[in-house]
Protein backbone atom coordinates (compact mmCIF):
# COMPACT_ATOMS: atom_id res chain seq x y z
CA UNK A 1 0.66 -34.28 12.49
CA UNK A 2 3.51 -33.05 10.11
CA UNK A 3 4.28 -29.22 10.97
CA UNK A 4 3.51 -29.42 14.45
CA UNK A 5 7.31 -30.36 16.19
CA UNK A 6 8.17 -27.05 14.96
CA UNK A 7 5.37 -24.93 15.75
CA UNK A 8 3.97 -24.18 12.34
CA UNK A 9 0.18 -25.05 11.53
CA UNK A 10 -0.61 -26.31 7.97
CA UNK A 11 -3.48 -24.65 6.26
CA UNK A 12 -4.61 -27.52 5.54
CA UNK A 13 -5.54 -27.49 9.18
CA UNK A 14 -7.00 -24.76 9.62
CA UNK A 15 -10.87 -24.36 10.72
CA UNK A 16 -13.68 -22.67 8.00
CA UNK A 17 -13.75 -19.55 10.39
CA UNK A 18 -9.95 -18.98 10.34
CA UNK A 19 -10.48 -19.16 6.74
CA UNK A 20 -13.09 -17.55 6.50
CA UNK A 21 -11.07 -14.15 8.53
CA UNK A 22 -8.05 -14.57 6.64
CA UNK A 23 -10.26 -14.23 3.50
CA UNK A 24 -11.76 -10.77 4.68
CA UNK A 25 -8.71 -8.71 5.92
CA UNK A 26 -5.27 -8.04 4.53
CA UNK A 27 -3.85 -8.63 8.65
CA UNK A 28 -1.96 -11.07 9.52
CA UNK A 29 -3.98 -13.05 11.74
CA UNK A 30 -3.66 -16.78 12.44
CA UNK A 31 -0.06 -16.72 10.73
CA UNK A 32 1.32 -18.93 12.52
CA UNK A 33 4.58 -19.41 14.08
CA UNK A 34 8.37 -20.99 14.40
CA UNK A 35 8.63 -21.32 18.15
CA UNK A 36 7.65 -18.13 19.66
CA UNK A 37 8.36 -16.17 16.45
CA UNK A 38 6.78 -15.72 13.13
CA UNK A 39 7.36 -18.52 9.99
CA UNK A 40 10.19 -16.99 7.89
CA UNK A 41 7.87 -16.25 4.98
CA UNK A 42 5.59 -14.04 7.34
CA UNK A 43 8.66 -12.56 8.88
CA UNK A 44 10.07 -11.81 5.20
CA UNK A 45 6.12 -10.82 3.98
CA UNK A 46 6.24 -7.94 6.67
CA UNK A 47 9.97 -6.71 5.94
CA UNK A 48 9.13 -5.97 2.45
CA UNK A 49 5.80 -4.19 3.47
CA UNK A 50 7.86 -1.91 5.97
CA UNK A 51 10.52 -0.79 2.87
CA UNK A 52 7.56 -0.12 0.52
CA UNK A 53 5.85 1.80 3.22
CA UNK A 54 9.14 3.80 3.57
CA UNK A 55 9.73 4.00 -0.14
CA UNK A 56 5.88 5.52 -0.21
CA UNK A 57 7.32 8.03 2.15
CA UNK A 58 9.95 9.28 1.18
CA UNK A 59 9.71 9.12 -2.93
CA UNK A 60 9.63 12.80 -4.48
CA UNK A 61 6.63 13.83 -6.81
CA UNK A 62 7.80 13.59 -10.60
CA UNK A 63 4.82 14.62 -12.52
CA UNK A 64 6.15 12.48 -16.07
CA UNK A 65 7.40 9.65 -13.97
CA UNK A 66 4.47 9.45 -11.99
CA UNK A 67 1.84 9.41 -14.99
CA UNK A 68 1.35 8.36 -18.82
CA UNK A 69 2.45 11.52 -20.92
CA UNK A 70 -0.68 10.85 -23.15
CA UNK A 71 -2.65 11.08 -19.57
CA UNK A 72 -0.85 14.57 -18.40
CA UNK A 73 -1.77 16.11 -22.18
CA UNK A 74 -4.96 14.11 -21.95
CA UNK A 75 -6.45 16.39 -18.57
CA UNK A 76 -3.64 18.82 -19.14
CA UNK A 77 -2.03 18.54 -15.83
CA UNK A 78 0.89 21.08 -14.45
CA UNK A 79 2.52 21.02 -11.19
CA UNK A 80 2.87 22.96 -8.35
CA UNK A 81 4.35 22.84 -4.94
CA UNK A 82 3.52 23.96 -1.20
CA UNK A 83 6.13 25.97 0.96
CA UNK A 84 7.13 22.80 1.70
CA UNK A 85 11.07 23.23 0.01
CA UNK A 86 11.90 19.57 0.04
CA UNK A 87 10.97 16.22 1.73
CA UNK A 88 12.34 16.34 4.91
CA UNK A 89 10.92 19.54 5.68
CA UNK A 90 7.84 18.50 4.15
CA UNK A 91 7.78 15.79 7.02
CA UNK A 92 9.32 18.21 9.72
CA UNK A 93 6.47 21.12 9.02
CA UNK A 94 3.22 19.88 8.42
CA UNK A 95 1.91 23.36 8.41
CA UNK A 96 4.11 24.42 5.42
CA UNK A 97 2.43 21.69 3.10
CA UNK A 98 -0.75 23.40 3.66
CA UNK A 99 -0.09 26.34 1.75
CA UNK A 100 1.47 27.54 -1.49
CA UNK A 101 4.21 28.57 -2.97
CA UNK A 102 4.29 32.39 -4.02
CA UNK A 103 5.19 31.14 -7.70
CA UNK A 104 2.23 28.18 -7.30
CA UNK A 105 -0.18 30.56 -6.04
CA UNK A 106 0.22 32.97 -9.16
CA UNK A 107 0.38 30.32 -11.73
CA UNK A 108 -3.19 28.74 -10.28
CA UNK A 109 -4.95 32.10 -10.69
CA UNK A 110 -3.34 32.20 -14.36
CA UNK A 111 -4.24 28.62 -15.70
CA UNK A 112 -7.47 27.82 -13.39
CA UNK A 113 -10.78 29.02 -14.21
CA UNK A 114 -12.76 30.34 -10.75
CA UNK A 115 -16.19 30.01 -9.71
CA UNK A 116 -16.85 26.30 -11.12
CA UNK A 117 -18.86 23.62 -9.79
CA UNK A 118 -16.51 21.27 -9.13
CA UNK A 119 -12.51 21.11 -8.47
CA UNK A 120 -10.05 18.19 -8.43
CA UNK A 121 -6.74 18.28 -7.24
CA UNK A 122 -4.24 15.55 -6.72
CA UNK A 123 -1.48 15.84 -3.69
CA UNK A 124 1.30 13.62 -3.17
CA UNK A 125 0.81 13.90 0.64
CA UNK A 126 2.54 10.32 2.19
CA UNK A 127 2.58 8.21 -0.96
CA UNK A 128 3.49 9.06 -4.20
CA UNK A 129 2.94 5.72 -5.09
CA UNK A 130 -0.89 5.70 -4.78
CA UNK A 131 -1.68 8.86 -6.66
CA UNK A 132 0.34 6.73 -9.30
CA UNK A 133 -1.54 3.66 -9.05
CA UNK A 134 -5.28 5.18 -8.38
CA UNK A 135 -5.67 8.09 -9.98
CA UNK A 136 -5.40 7.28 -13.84
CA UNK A 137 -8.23 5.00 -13.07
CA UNK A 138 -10.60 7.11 -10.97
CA UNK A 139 -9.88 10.80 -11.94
CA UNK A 140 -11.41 9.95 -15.64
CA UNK A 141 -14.33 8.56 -14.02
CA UNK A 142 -14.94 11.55 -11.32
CA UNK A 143 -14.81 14.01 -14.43
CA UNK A 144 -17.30 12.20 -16.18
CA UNK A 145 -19.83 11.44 -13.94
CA UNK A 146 -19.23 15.45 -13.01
CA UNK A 147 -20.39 16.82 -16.20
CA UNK A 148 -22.99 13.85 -16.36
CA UNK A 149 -24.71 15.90 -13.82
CA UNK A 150 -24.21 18.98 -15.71
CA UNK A 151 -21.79 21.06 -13.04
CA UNK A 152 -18.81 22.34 -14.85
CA UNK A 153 -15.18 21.51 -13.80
CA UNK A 154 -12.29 23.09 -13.23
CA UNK A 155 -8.69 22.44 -14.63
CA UNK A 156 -7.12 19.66 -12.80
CA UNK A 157 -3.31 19.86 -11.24
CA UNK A 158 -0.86 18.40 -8.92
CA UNK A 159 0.49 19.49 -5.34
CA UNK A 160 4.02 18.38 -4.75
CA UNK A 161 4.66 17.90 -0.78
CA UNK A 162 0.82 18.55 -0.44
CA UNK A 163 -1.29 18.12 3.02
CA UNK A 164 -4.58 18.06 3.75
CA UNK A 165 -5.06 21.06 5.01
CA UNK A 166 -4.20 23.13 1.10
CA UNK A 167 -7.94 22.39 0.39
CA UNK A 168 -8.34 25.84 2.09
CA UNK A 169 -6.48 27.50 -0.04
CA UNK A 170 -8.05 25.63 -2.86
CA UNK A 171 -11.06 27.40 -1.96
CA UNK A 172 -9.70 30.59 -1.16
CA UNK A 173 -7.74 30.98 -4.74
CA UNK A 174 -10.68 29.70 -6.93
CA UNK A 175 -13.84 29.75 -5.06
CA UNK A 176 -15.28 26.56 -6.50
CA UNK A 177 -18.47 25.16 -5.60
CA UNK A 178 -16.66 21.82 -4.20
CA UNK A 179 -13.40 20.76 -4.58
CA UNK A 180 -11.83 17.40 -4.18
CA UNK A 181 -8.27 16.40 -2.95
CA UNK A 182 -7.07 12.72 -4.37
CA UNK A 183 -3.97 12.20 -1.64
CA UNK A 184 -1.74 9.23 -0.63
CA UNK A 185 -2.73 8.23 2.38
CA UNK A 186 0.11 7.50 5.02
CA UNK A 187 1.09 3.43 4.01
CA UNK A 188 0.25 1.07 6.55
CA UNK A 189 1.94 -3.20 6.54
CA UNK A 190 -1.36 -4.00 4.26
CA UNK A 191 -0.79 -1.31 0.77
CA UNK A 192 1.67 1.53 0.09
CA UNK A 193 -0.75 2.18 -2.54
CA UNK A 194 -3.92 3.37 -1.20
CA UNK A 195 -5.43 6.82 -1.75
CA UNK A 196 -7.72 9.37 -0.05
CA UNK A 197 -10.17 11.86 -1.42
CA UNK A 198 -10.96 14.79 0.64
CA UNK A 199 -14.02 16.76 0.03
CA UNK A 200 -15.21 20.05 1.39
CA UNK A 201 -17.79 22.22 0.09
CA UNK A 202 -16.68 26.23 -0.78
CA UNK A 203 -13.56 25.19 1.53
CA UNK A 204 -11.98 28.62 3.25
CA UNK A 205 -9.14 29.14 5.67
CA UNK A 206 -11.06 28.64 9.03
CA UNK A 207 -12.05 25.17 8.08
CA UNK A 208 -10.97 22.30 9.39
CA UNK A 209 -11.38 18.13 9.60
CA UNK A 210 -14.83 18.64 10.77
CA UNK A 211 -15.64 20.65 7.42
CA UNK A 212 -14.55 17.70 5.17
CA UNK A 213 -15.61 14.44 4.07
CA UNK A 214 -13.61 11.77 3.21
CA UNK A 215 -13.56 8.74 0.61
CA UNK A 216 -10.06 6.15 1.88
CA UNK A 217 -8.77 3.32 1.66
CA UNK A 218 -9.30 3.19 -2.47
CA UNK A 219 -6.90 0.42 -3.21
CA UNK A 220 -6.68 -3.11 -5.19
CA UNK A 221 -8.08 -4.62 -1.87
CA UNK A 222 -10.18 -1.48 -0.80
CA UNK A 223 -12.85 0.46 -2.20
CA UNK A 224 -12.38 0.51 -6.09
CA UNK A 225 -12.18 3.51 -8.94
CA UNK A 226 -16.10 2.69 -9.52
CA UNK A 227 -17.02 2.79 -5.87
CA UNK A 228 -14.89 5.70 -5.02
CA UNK A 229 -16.36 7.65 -7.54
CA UNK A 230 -19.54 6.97 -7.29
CA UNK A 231 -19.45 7.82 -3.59
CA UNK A 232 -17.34 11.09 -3.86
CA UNK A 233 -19.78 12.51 -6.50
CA UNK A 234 -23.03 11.54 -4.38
CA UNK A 235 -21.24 13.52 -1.29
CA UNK A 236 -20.18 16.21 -3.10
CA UNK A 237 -24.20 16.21 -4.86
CA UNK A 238 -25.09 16.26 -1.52
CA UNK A 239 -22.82 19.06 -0.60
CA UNK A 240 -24.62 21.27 -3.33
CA UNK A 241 -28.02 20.50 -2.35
CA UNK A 242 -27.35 21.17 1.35
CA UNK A 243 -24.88 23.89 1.04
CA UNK A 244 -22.28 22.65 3.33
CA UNK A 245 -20.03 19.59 3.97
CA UNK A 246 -18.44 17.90 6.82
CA UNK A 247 -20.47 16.61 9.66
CA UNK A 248 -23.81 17.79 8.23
CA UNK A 249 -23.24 15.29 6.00
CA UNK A 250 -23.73 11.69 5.39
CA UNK A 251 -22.89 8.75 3.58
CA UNK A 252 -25.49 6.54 2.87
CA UNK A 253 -28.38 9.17 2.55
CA UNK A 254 -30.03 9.69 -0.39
CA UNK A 255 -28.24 11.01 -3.34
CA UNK A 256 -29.21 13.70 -5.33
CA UNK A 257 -29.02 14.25 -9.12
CA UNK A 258 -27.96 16.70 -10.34
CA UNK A 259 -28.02 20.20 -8.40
């Protein structure tokens, strides 16, 4: 059978189940192999995933590189930035990435109304390349289907070198009913494009992962824009009705219109 002196497997040959899993999952199972290594094209498939992944890493936030300039005026979107003074200390010091700037911190209580329903921010966190790809798409969608249910939302803006953990001082600054975090998630071998959305209800400095929800993995082979959306605004209904978030809450229960 031609291919199999030198250890590679045509897919020609391959079973309906192998298929079948290769179909479902962006691994790379069932590759097969050159002797007791991978085929060169699986071997060069995975080198270029690793520099993208790094590339994800370690690109800076440029607010008009990174989006449209008719989408910045659009949602008029401004930048700020943690402690966080650059990217290597941004990777060195988690903890500084959870908290603001002096200058950041001032210019949020200027330009950002308090006391809304419902806040969106967008971090850079470990890819800059997924808030690039992702948000355009969903952040028009979460704003609509926000005021669809009648809450009212807050001005929008981005967090350069941005963790997590600045959803506390989210809350802390402007009080808001919920707010959302859309963050690059840290790139795996499969997307260096894929973002998160953290969730937390009234969010305040002694929260922590067990206060939040979380909506990942929305990528061009994860959950898309539409999904995403849909599923952030039912938690964060959810959040409103209950009057907390984290692990009193669930995906998959029930969701409520409106408040």
């Amino acid at each position: 059978m031609s291919g199999e002196k030198d250890g590679l497997i045509p897919s020609t040959d391959w079973s309906e189940i192998a298929r079948r899993i290769r179909a479902r999952t962006p691994a790379r199972l069932l590759a097969g192999r050159a002797g007791a290594a991978y085929r060169t094209d699986t071997q060069l498939e995975l080198r270029e995933a690793h520099a993208a992944a790094r590339d994800a890493v370690r690109a800076e936030l440029d607010l008009d590189a990174v989006f449209d300039p008719q989408f910045i005026k659009r949602w008029g979107l401004f930048e700020v930035s943690t402690q966080a003074a650059d990217k290597d200390q941004f990777l060195l010091r988690p903890d500084l990435g959870r908290h603001f700037d002096d200058a950041s911190r001032a210019e949020l209580q200027t330009r950002c109304p308090t006391g809304i329903d419902f806040q969106i921010a967008i971090g850079d966190g470990l890819s800059v390349p997924a808030i690039a790809v992702q948000v355009p798409a969903l952040f028009p969608l979460l704003y609509a289907g926000a005021q669809a249910r009648g809450w009212k939302v807050g001005q929008a803006f981005v967090i350069r070198h941005c963790r997590v953990g600045i959803l506390n001082e989210i809350g802390e600054l402007l009080s808001p009913g919920v707010a959302v975090l859309l963050i690059g998630e840290r790139p795996g071998l499969a997307t260096a494009e894929s973002l998160s959305a953290y969730i937390a209800y009234r969010p305040r400095q002694d929260h922590s992962d067990a206060d939040r929800n979380l909506v990942s993995n929305i990528h061009a082979r994860g959950a898309s824009p539409e999904n995403a959306a849909m599923r952030i605004l039912n938690l964060a209904a959810q959040m409103m009705h209950v009057g907390a978030s984290g692990f009193r809450i669930r995906e998959g229960q029930a969701p409520v219109i409106g408040e």
